[in-house]
C-alpha atoms as a PDB file:
ATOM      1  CA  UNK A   1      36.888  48.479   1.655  1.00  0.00           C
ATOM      2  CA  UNK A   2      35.278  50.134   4.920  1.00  0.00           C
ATOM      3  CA  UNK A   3      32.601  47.767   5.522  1.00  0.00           C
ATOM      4  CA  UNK A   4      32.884  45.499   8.252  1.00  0.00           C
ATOM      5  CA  UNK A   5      32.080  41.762   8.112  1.00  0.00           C
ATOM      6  CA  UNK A   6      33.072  40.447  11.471  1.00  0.00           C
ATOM      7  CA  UNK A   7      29.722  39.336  13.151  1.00  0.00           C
ATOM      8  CA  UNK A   8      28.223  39.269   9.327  1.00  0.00           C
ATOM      9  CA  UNK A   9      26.717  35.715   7.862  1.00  0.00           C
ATOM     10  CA  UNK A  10      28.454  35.483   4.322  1.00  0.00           C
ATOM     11  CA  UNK A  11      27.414  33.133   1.387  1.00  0.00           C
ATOM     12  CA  UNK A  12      30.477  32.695  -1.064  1.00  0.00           C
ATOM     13  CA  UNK A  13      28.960  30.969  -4.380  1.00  0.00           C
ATOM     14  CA  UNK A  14      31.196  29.075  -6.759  1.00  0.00           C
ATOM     15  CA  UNK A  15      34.143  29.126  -4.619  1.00  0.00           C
ATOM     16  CA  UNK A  16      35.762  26.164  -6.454  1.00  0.00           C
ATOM     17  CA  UNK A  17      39.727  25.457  -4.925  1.00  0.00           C
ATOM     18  CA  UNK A  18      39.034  28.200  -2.198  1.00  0.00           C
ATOM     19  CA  UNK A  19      41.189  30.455  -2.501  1.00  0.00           C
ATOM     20  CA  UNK A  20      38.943  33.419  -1.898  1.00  0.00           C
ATOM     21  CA  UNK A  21      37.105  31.457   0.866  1.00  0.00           C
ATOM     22  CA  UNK A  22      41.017  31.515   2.550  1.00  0.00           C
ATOM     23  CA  UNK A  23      41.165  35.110   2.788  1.00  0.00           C
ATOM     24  CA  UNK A  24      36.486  35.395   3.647  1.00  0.00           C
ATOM     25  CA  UNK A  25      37.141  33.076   6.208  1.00  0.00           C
ATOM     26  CA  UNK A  26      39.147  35.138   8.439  1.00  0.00           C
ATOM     27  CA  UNK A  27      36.757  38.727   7.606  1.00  0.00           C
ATOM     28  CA  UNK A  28      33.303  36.883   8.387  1.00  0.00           C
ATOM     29  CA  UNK A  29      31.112  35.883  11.471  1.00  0.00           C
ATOM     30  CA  UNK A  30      30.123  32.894   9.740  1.00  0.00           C
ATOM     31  CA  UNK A  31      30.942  31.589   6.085  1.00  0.00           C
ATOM     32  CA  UNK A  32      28.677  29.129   3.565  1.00  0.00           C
ATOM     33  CA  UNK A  33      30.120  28.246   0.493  1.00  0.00           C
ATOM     34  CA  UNK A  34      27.861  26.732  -1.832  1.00  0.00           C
ATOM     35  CA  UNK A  35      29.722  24.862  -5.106  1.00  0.00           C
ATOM     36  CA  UNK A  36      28.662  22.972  -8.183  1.00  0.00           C
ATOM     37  CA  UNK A  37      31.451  20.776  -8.596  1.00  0.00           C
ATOM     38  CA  UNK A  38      31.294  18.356  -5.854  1.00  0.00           C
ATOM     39  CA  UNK A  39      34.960  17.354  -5.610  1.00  0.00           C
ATOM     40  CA  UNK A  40      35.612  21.124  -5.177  1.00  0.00           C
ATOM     41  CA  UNK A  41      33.539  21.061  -2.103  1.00  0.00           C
ATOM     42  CA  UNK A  42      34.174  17.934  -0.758  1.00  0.00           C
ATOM     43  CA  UNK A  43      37.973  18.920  -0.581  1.00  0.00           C
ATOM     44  CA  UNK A  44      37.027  22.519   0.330  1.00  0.00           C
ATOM     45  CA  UNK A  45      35.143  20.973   3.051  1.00  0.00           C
ATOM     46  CA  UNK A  46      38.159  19.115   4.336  1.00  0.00           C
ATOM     47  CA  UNK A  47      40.230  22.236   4.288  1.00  0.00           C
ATOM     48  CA  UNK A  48      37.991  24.481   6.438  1.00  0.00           C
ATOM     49  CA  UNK A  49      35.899  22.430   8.864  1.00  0.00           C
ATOM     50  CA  UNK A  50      34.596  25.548  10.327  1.00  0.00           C
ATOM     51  CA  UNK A  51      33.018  26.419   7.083  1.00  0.00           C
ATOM     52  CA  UNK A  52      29.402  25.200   5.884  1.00  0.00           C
ATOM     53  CA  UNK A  53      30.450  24.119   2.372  1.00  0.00           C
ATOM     54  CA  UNK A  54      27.650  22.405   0.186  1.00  0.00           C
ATOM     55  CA  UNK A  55      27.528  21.490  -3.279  1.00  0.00           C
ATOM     56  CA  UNK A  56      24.530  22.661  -5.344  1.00  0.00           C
ATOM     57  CA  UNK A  57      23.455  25.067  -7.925  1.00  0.00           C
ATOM     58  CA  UNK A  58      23.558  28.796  -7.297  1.00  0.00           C
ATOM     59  CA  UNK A  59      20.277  28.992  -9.706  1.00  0.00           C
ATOM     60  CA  UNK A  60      17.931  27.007  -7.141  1.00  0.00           C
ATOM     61  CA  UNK A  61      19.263  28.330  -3.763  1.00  0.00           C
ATOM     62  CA  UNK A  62      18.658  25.596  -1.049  1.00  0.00           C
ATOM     63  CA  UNK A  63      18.357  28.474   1.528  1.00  0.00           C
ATOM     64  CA  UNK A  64      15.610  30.539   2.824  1.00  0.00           C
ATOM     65  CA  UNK A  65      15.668  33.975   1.886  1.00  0.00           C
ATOM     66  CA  UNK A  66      17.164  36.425   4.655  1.00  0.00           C
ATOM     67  CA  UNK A  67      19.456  33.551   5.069  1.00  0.00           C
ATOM     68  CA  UNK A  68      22.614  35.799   5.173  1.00  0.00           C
ATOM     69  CA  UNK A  69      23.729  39.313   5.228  1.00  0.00           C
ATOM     70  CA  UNK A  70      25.597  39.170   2.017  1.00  0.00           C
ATOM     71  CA  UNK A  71      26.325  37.188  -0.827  1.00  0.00           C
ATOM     72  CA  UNK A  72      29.534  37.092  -2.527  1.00  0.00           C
ATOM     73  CA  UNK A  73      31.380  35.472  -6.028  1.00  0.00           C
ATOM     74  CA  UNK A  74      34.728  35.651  -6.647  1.00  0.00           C
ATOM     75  CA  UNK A  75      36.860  35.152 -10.087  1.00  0.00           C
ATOM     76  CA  UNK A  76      33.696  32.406 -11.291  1.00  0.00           C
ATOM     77  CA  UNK A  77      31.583  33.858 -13.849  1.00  0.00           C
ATOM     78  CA  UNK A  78      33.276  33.003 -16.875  1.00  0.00           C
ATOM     79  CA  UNK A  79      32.436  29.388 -15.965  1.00  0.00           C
ATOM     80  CA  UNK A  80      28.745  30.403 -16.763  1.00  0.00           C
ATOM     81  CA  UNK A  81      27.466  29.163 -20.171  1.00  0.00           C
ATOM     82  CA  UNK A  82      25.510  31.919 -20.808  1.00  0.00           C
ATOM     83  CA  UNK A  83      24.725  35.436 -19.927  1.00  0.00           C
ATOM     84  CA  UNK A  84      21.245  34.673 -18.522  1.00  0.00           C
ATOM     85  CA  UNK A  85      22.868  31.992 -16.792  1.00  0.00           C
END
């Protein structure tokens, strides 16, 4: 609350369905969702055509550092199989 994200580049990992990317979307300069299910982001991708969806791993980045001014994760962690995971 209070912090502004309108000219901000966001990475959302493990946004699965989307339904946090719905509301990001519309708070962000620019969005990047990166997924590890694939059919997540392929249909993700369809939904928001504006957004840079990719599937991958959020352990092995495929981005530079500096890439974005924040990174976010929504509602995913308990799909982690561990806690150093």
């Amino acid at each position: 609350d209070g912090i502004s994200l309108e000219r901000a580049s966001v990475l959302e990992l493990g946004p699965g369905p989307g339904l946090t990317t719905d509301w990001l979307v519309q708070q962000v300069g620019s969005l990047t969702c990166l997924d590890y299910d694939a059919a997540d982001a392929t249909a993700l991708a369809r939904r928001h055509p504006g957004v840079d969806v990719r599937h991958g791993d959020a352990t092995a980045l495929p981005f530079a550092s500096g890439s974005f001014d924040a990174v976010v994760c929504f509602t995913m962690l308990h799909h982690l199989p561990t806690a150093a995971a």
